[in-house]
Protein backbone atom coordinates (compact mmCIF):
# COMPACT_ATOMS: atom_id res chain seq x y z
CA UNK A 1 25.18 23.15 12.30
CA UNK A 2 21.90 23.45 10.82
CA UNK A 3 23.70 24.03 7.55
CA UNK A 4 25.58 20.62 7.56
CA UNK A 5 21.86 19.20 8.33
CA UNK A 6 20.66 16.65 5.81
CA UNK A 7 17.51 15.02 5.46
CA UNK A 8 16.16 12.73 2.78
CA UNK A 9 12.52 13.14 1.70
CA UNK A 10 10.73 9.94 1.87
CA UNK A 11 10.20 8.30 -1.05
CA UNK A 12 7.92 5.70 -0.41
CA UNK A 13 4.37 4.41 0.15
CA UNK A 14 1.86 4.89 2.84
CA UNK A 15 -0.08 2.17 4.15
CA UNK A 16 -2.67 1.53 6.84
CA UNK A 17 -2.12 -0.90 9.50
CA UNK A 18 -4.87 -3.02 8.12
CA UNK A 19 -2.74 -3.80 5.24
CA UNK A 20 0.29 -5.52 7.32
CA UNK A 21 -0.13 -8.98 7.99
CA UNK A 22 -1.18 -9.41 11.21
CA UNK A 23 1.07 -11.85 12.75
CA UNK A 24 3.32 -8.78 13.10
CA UNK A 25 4.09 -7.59 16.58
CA UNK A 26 3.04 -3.73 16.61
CA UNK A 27 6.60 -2.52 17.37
CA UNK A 28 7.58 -4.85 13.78
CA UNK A 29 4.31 -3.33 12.10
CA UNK A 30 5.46 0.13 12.79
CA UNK A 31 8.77 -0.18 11.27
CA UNK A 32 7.48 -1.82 8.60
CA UNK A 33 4.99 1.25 7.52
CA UNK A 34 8.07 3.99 8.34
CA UNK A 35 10.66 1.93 6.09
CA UNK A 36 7.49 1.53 3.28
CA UNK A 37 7.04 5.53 3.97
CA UNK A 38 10.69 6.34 3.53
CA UNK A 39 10.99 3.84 0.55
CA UNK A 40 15.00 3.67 1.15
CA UNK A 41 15.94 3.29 4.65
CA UNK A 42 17.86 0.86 7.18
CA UNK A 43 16.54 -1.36 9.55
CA UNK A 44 19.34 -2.20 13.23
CA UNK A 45 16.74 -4.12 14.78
CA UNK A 46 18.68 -6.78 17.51
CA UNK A 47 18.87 -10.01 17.39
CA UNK A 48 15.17 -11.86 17.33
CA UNK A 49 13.10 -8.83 17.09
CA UNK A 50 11.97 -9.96 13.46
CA UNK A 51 13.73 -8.52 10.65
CA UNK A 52 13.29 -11.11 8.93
CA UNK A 53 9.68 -10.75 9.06
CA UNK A 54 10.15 -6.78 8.65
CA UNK A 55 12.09 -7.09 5.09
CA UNK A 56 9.30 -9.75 3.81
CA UNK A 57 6.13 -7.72 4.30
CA UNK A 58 8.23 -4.88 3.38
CA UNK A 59 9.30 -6.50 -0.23
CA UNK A 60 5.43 -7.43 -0.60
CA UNK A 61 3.74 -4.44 0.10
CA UNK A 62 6.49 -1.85 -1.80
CA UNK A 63 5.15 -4.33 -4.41
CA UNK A 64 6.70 -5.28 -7.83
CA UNK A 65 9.63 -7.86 -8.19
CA UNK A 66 12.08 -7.63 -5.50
CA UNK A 67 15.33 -9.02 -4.96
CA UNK A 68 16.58 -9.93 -1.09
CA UNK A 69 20.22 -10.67 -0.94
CA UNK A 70 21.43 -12.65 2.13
CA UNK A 71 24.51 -15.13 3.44
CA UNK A 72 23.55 -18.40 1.87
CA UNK A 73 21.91 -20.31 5.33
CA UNK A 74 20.08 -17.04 6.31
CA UNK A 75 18.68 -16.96 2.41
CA UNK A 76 17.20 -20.27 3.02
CA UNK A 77 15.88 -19.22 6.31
CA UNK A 78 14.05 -16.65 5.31
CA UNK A 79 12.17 -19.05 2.79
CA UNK A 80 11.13 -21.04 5.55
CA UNK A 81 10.11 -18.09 8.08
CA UNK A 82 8.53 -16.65 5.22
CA UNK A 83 5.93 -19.49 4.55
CA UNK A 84 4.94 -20.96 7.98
CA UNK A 85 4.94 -17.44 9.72
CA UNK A 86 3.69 -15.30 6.83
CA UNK A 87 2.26 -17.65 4.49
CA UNK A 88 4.26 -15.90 1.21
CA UNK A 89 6.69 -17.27 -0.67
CA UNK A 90 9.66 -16.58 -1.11
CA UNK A 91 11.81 -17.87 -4.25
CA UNK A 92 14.70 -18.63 -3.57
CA UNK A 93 17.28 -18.33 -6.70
CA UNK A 94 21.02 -18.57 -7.54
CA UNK A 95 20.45 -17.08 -11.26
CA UNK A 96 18.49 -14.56 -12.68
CA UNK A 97 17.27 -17.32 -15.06
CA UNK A 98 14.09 -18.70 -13.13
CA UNK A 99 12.94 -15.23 -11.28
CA UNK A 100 9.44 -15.75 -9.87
CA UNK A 101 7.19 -12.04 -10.18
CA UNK A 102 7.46 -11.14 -6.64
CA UNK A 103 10.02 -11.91 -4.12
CA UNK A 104 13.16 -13.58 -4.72
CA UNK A 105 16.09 -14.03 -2.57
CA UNK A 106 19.72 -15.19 -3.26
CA UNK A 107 22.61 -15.40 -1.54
CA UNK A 108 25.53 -13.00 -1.80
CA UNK A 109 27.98 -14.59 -3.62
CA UNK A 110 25.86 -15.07 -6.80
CA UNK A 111 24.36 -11.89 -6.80
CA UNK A 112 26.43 -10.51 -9.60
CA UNK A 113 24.18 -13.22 -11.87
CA UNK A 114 21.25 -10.91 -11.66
CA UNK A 115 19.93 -8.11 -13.83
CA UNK A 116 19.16 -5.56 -11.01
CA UNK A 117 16.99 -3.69 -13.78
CA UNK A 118 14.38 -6.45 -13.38
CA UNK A 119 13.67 -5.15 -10.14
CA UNK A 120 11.50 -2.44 -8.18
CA UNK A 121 13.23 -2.72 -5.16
CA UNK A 122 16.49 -4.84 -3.60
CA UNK A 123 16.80 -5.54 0.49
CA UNK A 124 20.44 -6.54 2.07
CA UNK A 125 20.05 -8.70 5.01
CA UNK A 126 22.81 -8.45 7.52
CA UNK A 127 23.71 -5.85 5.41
CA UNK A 128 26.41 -5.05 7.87
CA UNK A 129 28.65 -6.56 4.66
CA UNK A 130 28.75 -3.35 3.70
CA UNK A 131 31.07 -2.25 6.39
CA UNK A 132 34.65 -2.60 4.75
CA UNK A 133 35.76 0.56 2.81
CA UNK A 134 38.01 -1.38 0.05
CA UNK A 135 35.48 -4.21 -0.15
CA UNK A 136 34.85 -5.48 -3.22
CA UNK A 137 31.11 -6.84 -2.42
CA UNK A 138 30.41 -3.54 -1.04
CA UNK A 139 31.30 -1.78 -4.40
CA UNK A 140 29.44 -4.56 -6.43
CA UNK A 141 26.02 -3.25 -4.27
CA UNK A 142 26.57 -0.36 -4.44
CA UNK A 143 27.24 -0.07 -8.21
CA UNK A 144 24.62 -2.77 -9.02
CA UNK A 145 21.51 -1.54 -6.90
CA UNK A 146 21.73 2.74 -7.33
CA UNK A 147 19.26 2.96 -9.77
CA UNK A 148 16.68 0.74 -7.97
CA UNK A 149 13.95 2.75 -6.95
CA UNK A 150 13.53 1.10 -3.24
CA UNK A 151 16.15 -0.03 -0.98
CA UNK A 152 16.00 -1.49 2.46
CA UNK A 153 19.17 -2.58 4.74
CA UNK A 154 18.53 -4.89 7.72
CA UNK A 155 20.95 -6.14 10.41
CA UNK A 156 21.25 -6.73 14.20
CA UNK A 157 24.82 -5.56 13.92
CA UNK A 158 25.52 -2.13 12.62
CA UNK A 159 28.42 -0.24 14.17
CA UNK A 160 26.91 3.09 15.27
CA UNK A 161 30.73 4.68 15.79
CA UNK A 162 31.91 3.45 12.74
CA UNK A 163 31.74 6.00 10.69
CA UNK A 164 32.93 3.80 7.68
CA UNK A 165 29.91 1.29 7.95
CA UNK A 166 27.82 4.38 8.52
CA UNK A 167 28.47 5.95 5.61
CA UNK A 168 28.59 3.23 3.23
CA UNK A 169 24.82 2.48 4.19
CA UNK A 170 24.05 5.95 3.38
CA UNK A 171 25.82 5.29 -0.14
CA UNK A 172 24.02 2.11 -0.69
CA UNK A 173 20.90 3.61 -0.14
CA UNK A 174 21.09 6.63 -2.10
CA UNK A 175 21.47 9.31 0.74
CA UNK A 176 24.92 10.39 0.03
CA UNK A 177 28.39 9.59 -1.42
């Protein structure tokens, strides 16, 4: 078994506590500095725990231009969350034409618009889309995002005995075929 054992070297950033804003609950602050630290990683946190605010701070402190991808009412969400609870913004965009320098977000469906070599790192919220096999969004990700040097999955529904959904997470982020 400890053969077939595979672990990932991080391949992120460290950074003190003091540098996470501090409206963060210390459970959100804690995954926020281990998915900096690991620099590609997944975040299952349930329903109202914050990953909304988890991916923002993460997408500002990896630092560079990032890209969040979301369905199209959670994409506008997250603009709103991030300004009155964070105080960042968050540009939201359905082109690759009016990118602001830090953190944009778009929806899914026009995500093929953008030039993922303009950024430093990409986030999928409710990435759980990545769960079909033959899916053609999936592939698109996949394809679109591997050379991007930071990567961060979020969703409140991953299917821990689906080995499918499992695995294509590990694609997307960079830990195996």
């Amino acid at each position: 078994l400890d053969s077939k054992h595979r672990t990932t070297p991080s391949s992120g950033i460290e950074v003190p506590d003091s540098a996470i804003n501090p409206v963060l609950f210390p459970m959100q602050r804690d995954v926020t500095r281990w998915a900096l630290r690991k620099g590609r990683s997944a975040v299952f946190l349930d329903t109202g725990l914050g990953k909304t605010l988890v991916q923002c701070e993460w997408a500002r402190l990896i630092g560079g231009r990032s890209l969040i991808v979301a369905p199209l009412s959670v994409a506008r969400q997250t603009v709103v969350i991030a300004r009155s609870l964070l105080g960042m913004d968050v540009h939201y965009t359905r082109s690759g034409d009016d990118l602001s320098t830090e953190i944009n977000i778009t929806n899914y469906e026009m995500v093929e618009h953008f030039d993922p070599a303009e950024f430093r790192s990409a986030v999928l919220d409710e990435s759980s889309i990545l769960k079909g096999i033959s899916s053609k969004t999936k592939a698109v990700l996949i394809e679109m995002f591997a050379q991007t040097p930071y990567r961060l999955c979020c969703t409140a529904t991953p299917a821990p005995n689906d080995i499918t959904e499992i695995a294509n997470h590990a694609e997307f982020l960079g830990v195996m075929t």
